[in-house]
Protein backbone atom coordinates (compact mmCIF):
# COMPACT_ATOMS: atom_id res chain seq x y z
CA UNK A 1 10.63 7.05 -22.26
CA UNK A 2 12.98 7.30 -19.56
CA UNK A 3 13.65 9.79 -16.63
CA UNK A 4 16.48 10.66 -14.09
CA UNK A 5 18.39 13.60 -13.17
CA UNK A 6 21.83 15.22 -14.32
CA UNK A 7 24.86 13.85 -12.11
CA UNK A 8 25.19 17.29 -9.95
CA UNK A 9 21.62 17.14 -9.24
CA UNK A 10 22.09 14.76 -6.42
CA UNK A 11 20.57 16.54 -3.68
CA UNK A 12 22.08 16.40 -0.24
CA UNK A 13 20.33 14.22 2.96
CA UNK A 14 18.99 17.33 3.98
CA UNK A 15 17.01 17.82 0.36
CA UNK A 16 13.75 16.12 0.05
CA UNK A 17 11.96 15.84 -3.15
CA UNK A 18 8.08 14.68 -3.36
CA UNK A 19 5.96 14.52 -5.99
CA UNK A 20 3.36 17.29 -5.37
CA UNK A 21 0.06 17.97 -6.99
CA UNK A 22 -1.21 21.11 -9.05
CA UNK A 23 -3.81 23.40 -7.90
CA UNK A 24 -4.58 24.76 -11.40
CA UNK A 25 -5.93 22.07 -12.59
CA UNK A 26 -8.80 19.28 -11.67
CA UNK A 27 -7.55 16.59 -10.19
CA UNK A 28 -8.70 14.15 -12.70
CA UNK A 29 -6.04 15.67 -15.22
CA UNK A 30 -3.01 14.86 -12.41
CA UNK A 31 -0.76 12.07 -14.19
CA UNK A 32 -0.89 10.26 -11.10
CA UNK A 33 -3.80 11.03 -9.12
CA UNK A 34 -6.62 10.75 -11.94
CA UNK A 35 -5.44 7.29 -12.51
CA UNK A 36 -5.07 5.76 -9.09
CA UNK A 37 -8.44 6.89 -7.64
CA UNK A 38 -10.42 5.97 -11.21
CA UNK A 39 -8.69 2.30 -10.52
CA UNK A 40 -9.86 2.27 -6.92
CA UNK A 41 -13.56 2.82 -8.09
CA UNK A 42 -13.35 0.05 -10.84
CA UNK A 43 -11.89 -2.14 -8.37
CA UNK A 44 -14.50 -1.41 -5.64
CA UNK A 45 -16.73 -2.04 -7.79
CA UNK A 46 -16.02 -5.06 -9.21
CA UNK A 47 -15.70 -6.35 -5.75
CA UNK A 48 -18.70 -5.63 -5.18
CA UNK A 49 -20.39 -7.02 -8.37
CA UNK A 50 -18.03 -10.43 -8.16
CA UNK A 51 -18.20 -11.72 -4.94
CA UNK A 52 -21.59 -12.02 -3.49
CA UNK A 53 -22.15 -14.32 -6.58
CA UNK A 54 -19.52 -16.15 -5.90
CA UNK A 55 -20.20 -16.40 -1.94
CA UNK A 56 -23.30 -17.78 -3.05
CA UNK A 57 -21.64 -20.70 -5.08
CA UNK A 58 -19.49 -21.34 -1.69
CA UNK A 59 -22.49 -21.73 0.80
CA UNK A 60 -24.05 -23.72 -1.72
CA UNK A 61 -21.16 -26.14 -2.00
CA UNK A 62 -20.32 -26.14 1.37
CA UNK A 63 -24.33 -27.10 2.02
CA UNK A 64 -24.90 -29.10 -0.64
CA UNK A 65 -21.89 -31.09 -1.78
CA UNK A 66 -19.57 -31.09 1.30
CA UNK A 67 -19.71 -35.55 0.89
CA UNK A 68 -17.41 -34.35 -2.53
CA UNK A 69 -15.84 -30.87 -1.53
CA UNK A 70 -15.31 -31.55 1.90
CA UNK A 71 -15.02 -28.17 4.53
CA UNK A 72 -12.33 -26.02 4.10
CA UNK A 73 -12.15 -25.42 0.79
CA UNK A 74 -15.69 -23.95 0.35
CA UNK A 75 -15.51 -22.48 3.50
CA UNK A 76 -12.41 -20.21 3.64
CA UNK A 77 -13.41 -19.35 0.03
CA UNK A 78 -17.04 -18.49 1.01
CA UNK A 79 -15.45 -15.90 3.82
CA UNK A 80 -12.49 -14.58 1.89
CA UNK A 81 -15.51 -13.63 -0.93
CA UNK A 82 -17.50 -12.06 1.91
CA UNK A 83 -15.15 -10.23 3.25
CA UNK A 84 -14.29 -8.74 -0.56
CA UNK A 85 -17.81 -8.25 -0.56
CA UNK A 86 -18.19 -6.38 2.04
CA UNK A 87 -14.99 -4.34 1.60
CA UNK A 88 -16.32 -3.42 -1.73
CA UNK A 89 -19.63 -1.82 -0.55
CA UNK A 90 -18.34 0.09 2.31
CA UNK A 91 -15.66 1.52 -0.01
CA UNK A 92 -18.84 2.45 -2.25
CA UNK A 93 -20.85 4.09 0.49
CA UNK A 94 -17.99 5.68 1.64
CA UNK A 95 -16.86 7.11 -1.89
CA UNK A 96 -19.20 6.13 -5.21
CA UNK A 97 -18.27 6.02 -8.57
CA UNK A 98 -20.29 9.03 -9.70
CA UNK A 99 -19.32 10.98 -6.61
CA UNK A 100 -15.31 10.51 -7.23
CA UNK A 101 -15.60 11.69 -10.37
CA UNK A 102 -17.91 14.85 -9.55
CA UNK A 103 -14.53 15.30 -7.28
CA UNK A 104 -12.18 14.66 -9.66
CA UNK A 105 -13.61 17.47 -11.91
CA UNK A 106 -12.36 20.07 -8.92
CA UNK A 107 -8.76 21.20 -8.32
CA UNK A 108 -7.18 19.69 -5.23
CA UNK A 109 -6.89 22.37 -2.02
CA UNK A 110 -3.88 22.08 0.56
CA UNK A 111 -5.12 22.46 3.97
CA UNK A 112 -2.80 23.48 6.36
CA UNK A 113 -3.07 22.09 9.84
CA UNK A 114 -2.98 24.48 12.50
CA UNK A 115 -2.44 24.06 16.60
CA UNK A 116 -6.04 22.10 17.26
CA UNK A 117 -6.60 20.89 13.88
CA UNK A 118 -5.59 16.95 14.57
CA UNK A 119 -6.35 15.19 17.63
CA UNK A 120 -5.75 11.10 17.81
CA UNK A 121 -7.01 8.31 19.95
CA UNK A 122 -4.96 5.14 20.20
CA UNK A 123 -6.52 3.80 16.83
CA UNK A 124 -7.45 6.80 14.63
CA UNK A 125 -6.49 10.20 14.12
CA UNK A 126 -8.57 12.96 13.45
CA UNK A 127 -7.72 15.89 11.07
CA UNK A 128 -10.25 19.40 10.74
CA UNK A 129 -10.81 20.32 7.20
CA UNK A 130 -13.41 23.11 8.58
CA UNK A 131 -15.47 23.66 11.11
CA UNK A 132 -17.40 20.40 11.52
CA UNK A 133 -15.69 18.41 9.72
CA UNK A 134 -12.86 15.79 10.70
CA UNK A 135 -11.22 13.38 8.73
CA UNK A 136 -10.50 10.03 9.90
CA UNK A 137 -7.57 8.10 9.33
CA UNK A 138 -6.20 4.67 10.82
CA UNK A 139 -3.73 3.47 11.62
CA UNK A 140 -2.61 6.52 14.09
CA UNK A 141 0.55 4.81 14.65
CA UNK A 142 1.07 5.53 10.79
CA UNK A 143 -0.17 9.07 10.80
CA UNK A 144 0.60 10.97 13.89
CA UNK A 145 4.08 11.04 13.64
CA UNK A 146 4.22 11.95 9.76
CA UNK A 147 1.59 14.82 10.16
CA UNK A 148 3.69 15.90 13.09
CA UNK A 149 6.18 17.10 11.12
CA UNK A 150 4.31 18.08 7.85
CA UNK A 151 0.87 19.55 9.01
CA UNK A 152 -1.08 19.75 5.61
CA UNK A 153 -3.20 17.05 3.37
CA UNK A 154 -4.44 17.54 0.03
CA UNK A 155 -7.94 17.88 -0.33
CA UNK A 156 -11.30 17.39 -2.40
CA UNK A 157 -14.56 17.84 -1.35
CA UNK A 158 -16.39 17.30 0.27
CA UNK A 159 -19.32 17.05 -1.74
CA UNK A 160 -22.94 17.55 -0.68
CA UNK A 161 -23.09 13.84 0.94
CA UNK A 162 -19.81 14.72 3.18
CA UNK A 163 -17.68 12.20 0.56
CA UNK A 164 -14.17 13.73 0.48
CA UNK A 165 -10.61 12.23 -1.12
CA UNK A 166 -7.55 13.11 1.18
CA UNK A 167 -4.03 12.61 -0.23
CA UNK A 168 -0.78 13.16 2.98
CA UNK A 169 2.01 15.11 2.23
CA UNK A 170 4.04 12.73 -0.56
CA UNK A 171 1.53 10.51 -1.36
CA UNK A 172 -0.72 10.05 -4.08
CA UNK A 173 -2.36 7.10 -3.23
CA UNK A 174 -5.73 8.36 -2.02
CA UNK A 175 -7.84 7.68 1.59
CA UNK A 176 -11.47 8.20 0.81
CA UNK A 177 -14.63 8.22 3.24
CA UNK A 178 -17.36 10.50 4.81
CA UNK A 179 -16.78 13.94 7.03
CA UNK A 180 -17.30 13.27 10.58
CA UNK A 181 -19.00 16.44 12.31
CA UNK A 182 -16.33 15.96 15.65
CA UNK A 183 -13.54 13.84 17.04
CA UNK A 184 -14.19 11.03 20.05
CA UNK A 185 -14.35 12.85 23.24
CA UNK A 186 -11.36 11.53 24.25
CA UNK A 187 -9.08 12.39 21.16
CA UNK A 188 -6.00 14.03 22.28
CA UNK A 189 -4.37 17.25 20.54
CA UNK A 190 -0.81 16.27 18.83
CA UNK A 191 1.45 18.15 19.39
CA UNK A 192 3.73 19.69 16.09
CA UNK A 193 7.03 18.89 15.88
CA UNK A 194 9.93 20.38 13.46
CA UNK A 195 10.40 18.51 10.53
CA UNK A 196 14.19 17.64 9.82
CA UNK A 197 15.88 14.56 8.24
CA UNK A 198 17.20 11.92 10.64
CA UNK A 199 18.67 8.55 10.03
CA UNK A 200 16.36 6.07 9.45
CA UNK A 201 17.23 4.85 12.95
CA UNK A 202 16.29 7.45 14.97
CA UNK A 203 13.29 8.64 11.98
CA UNK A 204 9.80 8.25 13.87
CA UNK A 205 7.64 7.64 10.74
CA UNK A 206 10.45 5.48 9.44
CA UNK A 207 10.58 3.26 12.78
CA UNK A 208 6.18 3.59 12.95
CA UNK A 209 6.02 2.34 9.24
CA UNK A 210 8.63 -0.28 9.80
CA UNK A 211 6.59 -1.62 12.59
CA UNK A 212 3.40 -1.31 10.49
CA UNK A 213 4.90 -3.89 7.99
CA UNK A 214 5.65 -5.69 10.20
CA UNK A 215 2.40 -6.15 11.89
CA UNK A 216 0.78 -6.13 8.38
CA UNK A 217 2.77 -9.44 7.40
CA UNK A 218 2.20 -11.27 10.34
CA UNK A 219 -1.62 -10.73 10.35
CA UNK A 220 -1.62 -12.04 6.72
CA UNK A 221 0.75 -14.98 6.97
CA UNK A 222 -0.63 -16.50 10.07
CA UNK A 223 -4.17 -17.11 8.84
CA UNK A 224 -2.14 -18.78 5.37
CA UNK A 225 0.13 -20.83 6.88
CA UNK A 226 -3.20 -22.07 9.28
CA UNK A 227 -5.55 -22.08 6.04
CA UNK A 228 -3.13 -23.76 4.44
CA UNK A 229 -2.65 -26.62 6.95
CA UNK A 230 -6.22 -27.19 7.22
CA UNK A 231 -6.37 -27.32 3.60
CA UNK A 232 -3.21 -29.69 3.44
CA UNK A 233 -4.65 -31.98 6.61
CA UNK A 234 -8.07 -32.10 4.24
CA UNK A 235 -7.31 -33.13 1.34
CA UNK A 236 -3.82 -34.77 0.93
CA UNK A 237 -4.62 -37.88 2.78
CA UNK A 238 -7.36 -38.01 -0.12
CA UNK A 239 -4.96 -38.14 -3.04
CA UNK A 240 -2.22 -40.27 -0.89
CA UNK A 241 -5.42 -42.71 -0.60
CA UNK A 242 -5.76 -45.81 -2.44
CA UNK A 243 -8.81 -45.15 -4.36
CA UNK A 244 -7.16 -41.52 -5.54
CA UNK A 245 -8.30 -40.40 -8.80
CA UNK A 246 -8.27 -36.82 -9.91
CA UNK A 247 -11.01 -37.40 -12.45
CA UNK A 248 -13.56 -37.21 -10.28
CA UNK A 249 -15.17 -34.18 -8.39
CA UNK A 250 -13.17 -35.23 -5.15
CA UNK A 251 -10.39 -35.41 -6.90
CA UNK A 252 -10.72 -32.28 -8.50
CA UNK A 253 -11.27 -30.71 -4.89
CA UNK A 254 -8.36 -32.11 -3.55
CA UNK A 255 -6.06 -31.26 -5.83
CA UNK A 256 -7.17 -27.69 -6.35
CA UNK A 257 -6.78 -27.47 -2.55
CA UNK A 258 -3.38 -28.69 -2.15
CA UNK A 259 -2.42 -26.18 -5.35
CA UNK A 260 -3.74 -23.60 -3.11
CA UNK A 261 -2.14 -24.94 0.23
CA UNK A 262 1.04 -24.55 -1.71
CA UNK A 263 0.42 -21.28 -3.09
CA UNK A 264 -0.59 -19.33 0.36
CA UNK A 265 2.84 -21.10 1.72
CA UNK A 266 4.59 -19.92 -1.00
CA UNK A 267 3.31 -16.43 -0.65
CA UNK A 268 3.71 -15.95 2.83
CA UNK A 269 7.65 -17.07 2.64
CA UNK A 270 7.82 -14.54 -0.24
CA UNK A 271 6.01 -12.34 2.01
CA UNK A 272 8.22 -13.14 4.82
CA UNK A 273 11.69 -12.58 3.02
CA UNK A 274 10.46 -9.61 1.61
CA UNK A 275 9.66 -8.72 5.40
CA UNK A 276 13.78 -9.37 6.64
CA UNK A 277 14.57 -6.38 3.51
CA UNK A 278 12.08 -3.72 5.14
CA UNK A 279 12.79 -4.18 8.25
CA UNK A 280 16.62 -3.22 7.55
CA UNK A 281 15.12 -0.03 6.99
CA UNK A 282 14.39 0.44 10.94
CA UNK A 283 18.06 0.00 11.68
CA UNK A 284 20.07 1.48 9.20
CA UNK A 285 22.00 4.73 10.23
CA UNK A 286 22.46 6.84 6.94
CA UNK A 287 19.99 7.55 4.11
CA UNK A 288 21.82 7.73 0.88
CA UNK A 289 20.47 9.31 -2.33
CA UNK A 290 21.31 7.57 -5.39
CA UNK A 291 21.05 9.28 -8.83
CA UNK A 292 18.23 7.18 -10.78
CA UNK A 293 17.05 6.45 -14.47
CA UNK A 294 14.31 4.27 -14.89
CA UNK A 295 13.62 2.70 -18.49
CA UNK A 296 10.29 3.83 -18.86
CA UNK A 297 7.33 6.08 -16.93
CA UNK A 298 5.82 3.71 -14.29
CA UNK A 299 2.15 2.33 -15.18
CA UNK A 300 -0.49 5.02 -14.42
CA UNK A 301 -3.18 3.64 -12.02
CA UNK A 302 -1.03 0.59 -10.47
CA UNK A 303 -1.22 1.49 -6.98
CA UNK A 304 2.01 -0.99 -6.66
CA UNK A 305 4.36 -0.43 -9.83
CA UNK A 306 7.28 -2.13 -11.09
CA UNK A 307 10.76 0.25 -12.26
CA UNK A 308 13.36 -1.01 -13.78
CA UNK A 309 16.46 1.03 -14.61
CA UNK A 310 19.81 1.90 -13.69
CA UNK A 311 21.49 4.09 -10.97
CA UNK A 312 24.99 5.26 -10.08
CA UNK A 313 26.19 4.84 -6.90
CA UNK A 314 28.42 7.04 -4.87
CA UNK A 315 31.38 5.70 -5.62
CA UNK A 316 30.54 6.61 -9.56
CA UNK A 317 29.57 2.89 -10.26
CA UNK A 318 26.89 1.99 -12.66
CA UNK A 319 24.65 -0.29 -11.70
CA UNK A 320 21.15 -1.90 -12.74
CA UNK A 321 18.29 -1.62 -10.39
CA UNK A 322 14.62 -2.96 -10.10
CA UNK A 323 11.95 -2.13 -7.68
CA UNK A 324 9.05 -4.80 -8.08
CA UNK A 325 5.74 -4.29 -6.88
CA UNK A 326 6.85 -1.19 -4.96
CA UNK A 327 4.12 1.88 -3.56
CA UNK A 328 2.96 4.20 -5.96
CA UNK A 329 4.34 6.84 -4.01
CA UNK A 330 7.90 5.64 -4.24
CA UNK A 331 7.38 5.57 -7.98
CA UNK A 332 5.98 9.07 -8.00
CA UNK A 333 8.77 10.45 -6.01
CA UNK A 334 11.34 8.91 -7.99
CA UNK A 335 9.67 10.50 -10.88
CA UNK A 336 9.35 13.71 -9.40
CA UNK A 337 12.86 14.05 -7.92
CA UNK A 338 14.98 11.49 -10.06
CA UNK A 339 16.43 10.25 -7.18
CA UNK A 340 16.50 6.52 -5.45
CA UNK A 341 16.42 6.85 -1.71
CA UNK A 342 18.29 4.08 -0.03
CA UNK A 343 17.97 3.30 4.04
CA UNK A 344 21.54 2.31 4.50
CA UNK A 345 25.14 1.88 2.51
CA UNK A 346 23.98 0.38 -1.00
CA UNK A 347 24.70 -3.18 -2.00
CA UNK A 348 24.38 -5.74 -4.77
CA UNK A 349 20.94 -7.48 -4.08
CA UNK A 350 17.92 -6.28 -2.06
CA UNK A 351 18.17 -2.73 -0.54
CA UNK A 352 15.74 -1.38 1.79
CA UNK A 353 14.62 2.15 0.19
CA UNK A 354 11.68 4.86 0.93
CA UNK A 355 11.75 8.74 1.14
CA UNK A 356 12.80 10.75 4.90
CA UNK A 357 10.55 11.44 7.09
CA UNK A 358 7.79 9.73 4.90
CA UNK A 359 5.44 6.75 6.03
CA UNK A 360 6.39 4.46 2.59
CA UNK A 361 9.07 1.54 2.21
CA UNK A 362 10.01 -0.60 -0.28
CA UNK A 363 12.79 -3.07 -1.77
CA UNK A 364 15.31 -2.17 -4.37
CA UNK A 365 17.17 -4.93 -6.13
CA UNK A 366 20.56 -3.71 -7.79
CA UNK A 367 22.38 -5.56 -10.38
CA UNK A 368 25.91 -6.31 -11.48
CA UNK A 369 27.66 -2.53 -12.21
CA UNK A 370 28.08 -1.38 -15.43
CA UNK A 371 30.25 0.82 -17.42
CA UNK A 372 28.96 4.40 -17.92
């Protein structure tokens, strides 16, 4: 299967194509919707089914057998089990399994936002879906400038409980939790401003995202690179030893700890280089829309695909292109509009890409050209 669009298709920088979902239908039947929040669930809930064994197992270890395990390797794993844990049940309570579904069976209903309907604090941001009921999202440093511009969500529910789904103009990855009945007192009206399409440079939700990534990576890779020097300063000493031998339960330990020491290093340089490719994004000064055909339909309920196809540049040139691990709603853009949004001039190797005036950004790696 394969899609793109026809060569005069290319729309201009002032042409912005989104997927958008149907209001005839219940939302469970949406190609891309259906999918993504049914995989949330199942992944909520195995969260929450997995790891509270498993944090058991750690405190045990770390009690029990810390003359063979040591610390830190039964202690960062007994806290990064919890803290799946706990993520898992408050993404129950805040949406169940049953209740999504219940959902799901509805058609989704655009909400416009009118002059009173959001108000933000320095953290969250408020939007009213009816009287009494405001929807909280965070980061507001993420939301308030995209729902600015484009004051509407997607909505279902909420149900009886005050569960709803929300879905921002674009997206299709979902934010689910409770109703709140008002806004923190000191929540400020925002203010609507016109939509148009800027550079990425002067873009607000361009420059806001950017900085989000940003933040995002360094609040992972700190704690790795310090996990994984406590790990390192733990155990290698151990196998460096003179009475080393991995046959053993220490030995085992260490070992497995230095494997991981390596792999969180590993991952945050990945995470890091990855970082220097978004952040391009933030100072580029033209958006350029590249006709796109990907080789097949990206995976349905993979909130961060992988597309692989080819696209021809402006200049008429061929090339091959592949966008790994990207956000679902760059693959359901490209699907909806055919088109490969690059921040910047296109060139062989990592490209910064995303959609105007829209909160998502990802990498785009293109390949030798090719004859058409």
């Amino acid at each position: 299967m394969s899609a793109g669009i026809d060569a005069g298709a290319v729309p201009s920088r002032e042409e912005i194509v989104v997927y958008e979902p149907r209001e005839d239908v219940p939302a469970g039947e949406d190609p891309w919707i259906g999918p993504l929040v049914r995989a949330a669930s199942r992944r909520r809930r195995s969260l929450a089914l997995w790891s509270l064994p498993l944090v058991v197992v750690c405190v045990y270890v770390l009690v029990e057998g810390r003359a063979w395990a040591g610390v830190a390797l039964p202690a960062v794993l007994a806290l990064f089990f919890a803290l799946r844990f706990s993520s898992g049940v408050y993404g129950w309570y805040m949406s169940s399994p049953r209740s999504r579904e219940r959902l799901l069976a509805t058609p989704l209903r655009k909400i416009d936002l009118g002059e009173g309907d959001l108000r933000a604090t320095k953290r969250a941001m408020y939007a009213r879906l009816a009287d009494g009921q405001w929807f909280r999202f965070r980061p507001s440093s993420v939301y308030v400038p995209l729902l600015a511009r484009r004051r509407y969500v997607w909505v279902l529910g909420p149900d009886s409980a005050g569960r709803v789904i929300v879905f921002l103009p674009g997206m299709v990855q979902a934010v689910a939790r409770r109703v709140e009945k008002t806004p923190p007192a000191g929540a400020e009206s925002v203010v609507e401003v016109a939509a148009r399409t800027v550079v990425p440079k002067d873009d607000p939700v361009v420059q806001t995202a950017a900085r989000f990534n940003v933040l995002y990576v360094l609040a992972s890779v700190v704690p790795s690179v310090l996990v994984a020097g406590w790990f390192a300063v733990s155990y290698v000493p151990w196998l460096l030893g003179p009475d080393r031998r991995i046959d053993t339960l220490p030995g085992i330990v260490s070992v497995y700890g230095v494997l991981l020491a390596v792999f969180l290093l590993w991952t945050s340089f990945v995470m890091i280089f990855r970082l220097r490719r978004l952040a391009g994004a933030a100072r580029a000064v033209v958006w350029t829309p590249l006709r796109i055909t990907v080789d097949s339909a990206p995976r349905r309920g993979v909130a961060f695909p992988s597309l692989t196809g080819r696209c021809t540049l402006p200049d008429d040139t061929l090339r091959s292109v592949e966008l790994r691990r990207v956000s679902a709603n760059i693959g359901a853009a490209i699907e909806a509009s055919g088109v490969l949004w690059v921040a910047g001039t296109p060139r062989g190797g990592g490209n910064a890409v995303g959609v105007p005036g829209h909160p998502f950004l990802g990498v785009a790696k293109l390949g030798p050209a090719k004859k058409p």
